[in-house]
C-alpha atoms as a PDB file:
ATOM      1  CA  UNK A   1      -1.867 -25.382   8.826  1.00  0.00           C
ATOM      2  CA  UNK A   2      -0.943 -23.408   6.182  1.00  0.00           C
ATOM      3  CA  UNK A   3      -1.695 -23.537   2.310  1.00  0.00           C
ATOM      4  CA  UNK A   4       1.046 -22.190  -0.491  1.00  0.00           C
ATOM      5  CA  UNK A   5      -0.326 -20.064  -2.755  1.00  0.00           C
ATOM      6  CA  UNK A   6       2.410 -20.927  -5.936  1.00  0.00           C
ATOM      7  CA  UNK A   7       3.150 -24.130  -7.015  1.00  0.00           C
ATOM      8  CA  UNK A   8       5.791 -22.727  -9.478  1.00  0.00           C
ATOM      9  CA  UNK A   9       8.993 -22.051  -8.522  1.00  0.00           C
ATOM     10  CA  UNK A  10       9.765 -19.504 -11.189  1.00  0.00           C
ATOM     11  CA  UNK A  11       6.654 -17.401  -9.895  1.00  0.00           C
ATOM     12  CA  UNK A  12       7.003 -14.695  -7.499  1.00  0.00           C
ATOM     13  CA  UNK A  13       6.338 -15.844  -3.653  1.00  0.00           C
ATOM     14  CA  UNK A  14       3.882 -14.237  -1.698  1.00  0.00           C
ATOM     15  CA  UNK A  15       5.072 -11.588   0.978  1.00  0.00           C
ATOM     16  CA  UNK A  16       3.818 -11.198   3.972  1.00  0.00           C
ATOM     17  CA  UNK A  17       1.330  -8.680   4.752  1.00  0.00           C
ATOM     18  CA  UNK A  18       2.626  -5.503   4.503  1.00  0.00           C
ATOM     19  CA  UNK A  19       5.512  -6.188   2.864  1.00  0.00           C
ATOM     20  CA  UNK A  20       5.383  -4.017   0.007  1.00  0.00           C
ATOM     21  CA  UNK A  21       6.746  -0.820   1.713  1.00  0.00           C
ATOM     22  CA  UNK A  22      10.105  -1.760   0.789  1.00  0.00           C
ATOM     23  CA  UNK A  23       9.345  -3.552  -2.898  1.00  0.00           C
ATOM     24  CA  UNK A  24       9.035  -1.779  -6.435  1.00  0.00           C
ATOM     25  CA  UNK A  25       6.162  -1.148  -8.304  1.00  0.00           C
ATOM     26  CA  UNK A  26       7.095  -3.896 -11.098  1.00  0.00           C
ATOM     27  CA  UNK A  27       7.737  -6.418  -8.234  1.00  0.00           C
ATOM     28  CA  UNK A  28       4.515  -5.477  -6.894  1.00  0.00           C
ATOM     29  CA  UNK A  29       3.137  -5.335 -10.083  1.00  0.00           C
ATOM     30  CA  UNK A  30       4.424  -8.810 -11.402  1.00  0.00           C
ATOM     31  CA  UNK A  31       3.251 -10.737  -8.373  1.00  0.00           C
ATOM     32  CA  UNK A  32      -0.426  -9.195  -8.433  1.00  0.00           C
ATOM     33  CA  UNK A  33      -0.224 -10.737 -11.997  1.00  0.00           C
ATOM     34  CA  UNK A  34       0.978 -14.312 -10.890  1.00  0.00           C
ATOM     35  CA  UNK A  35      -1.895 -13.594  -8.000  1.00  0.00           C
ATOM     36  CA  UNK A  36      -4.710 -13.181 -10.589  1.00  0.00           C
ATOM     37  CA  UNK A  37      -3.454 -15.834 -13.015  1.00  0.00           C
ATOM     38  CA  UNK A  38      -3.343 -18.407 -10.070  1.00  0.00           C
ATOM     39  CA  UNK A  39      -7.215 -17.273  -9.550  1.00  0.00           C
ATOM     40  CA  UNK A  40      -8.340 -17.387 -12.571  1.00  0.00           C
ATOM     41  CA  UNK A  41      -7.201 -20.795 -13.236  1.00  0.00           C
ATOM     42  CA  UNK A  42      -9.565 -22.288 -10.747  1.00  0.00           C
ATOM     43  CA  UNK A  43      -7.409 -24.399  -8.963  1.00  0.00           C
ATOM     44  CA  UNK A  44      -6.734 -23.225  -5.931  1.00  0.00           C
ATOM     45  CA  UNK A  45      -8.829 -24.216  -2.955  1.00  0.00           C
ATOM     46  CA  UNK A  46     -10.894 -21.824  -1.160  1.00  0.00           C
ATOM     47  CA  UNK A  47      -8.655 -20.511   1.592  1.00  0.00           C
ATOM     48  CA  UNK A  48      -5.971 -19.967  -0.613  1.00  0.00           C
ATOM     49  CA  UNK A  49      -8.002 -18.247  -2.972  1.00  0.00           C
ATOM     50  CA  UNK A  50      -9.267 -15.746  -0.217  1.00  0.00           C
ATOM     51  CA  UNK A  51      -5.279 -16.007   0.876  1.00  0.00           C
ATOM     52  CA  UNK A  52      -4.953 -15.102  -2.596  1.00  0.00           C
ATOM     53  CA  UNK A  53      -7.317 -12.180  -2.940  1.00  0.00           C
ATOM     54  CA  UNK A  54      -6.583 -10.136   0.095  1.00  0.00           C
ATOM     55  CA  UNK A  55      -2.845 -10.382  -0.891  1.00  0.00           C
ATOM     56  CA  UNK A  56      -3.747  -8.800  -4.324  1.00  0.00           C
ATOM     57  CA  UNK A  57      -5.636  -5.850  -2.400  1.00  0.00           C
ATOM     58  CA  UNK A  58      -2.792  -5.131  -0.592  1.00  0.00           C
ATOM     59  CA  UNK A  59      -1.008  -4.940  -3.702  1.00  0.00           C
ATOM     60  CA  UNK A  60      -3.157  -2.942  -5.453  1.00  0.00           C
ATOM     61  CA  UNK A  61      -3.454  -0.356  -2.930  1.00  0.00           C
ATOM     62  CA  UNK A  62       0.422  -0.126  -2.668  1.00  0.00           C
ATOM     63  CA  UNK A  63       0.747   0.423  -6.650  1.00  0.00           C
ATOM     64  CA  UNK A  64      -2.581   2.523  -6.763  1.00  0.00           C
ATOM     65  CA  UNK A  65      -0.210   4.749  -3.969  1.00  0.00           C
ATOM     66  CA  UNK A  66       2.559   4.358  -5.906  1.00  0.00           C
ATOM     67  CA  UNK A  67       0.896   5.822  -8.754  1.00  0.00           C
ATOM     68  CA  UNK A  68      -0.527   8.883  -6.444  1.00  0.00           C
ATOM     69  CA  UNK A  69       3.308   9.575  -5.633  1.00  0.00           C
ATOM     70  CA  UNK A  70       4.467   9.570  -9.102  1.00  0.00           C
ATOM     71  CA  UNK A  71       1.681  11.720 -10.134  1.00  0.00           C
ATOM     72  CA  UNK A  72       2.219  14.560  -7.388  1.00  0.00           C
ATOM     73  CA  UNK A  73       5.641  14.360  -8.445  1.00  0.00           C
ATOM     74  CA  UNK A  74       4.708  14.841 -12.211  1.00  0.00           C
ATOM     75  CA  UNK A  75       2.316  17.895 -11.146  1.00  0.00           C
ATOM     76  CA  UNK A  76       5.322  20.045  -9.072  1.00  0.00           C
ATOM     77  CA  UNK A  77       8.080  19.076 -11.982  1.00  0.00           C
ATOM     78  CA  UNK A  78       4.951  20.581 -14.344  1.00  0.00           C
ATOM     79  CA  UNK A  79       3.998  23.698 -12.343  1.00  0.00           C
ATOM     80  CA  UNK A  80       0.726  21.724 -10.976  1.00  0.00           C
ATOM     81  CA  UNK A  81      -0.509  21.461 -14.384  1.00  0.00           C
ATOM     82  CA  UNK A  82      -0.438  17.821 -15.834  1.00  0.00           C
ATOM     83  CA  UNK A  83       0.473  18.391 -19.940  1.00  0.00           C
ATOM     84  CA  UNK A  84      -0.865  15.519 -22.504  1.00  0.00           C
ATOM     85  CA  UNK A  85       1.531  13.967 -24.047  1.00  0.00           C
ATOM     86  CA  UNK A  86       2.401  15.037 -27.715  1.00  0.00           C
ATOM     87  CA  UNK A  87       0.994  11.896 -29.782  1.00  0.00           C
ATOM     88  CA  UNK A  88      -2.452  12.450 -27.395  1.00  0.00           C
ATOM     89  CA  UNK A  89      -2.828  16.111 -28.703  1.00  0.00           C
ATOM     90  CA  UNK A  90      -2.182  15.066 -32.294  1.00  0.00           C
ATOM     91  CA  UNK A  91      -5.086  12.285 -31.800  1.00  0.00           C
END
């Protein structure tokens, strides 16, 4: 028996574990959004809300990786030394 986490159409569907290798960080980002507004509203039952949580920690390790990536890429582009951006300096 299985429960369905969206009851909206337009929102995103949820994947199936470990299927974020292949999606972007907005996609990933977008449907740990839908995830958190579907918990918050309180109307999901309980296995769907665990359902619901584990899927967001997938997701939030993938984008928290994601984010490691860009960032290693930012440091060798910058010599290993991350530069504030220009409004942050004028702050």
């Amino acid at each position: 028996m299985s429960k369905k986490l969206n009851s909206d159409p337009a929102s995103p569907a949820p994947a199936a574990p470990g299927a974020t290798a292949h999606r972007s960080f907005e996609e990933a980002m977008a449907e740990l959004a839908a995830l958190v507004t579907q918990m918050e509203s309180g109307q999901l039952p309980l296995e769907a809300s665990v359902a619901a949580y584990a899927r967001g920690s997938e997701l939030v390790k993938y984008c928290a990786g994601q984010l490691d990536k860009v960032e290693s890429q930012v440091k060798i582009l910058e010599g290993d030394m991350l530069k504030p951006f220009a409004d942050e300096v004028q702050a």
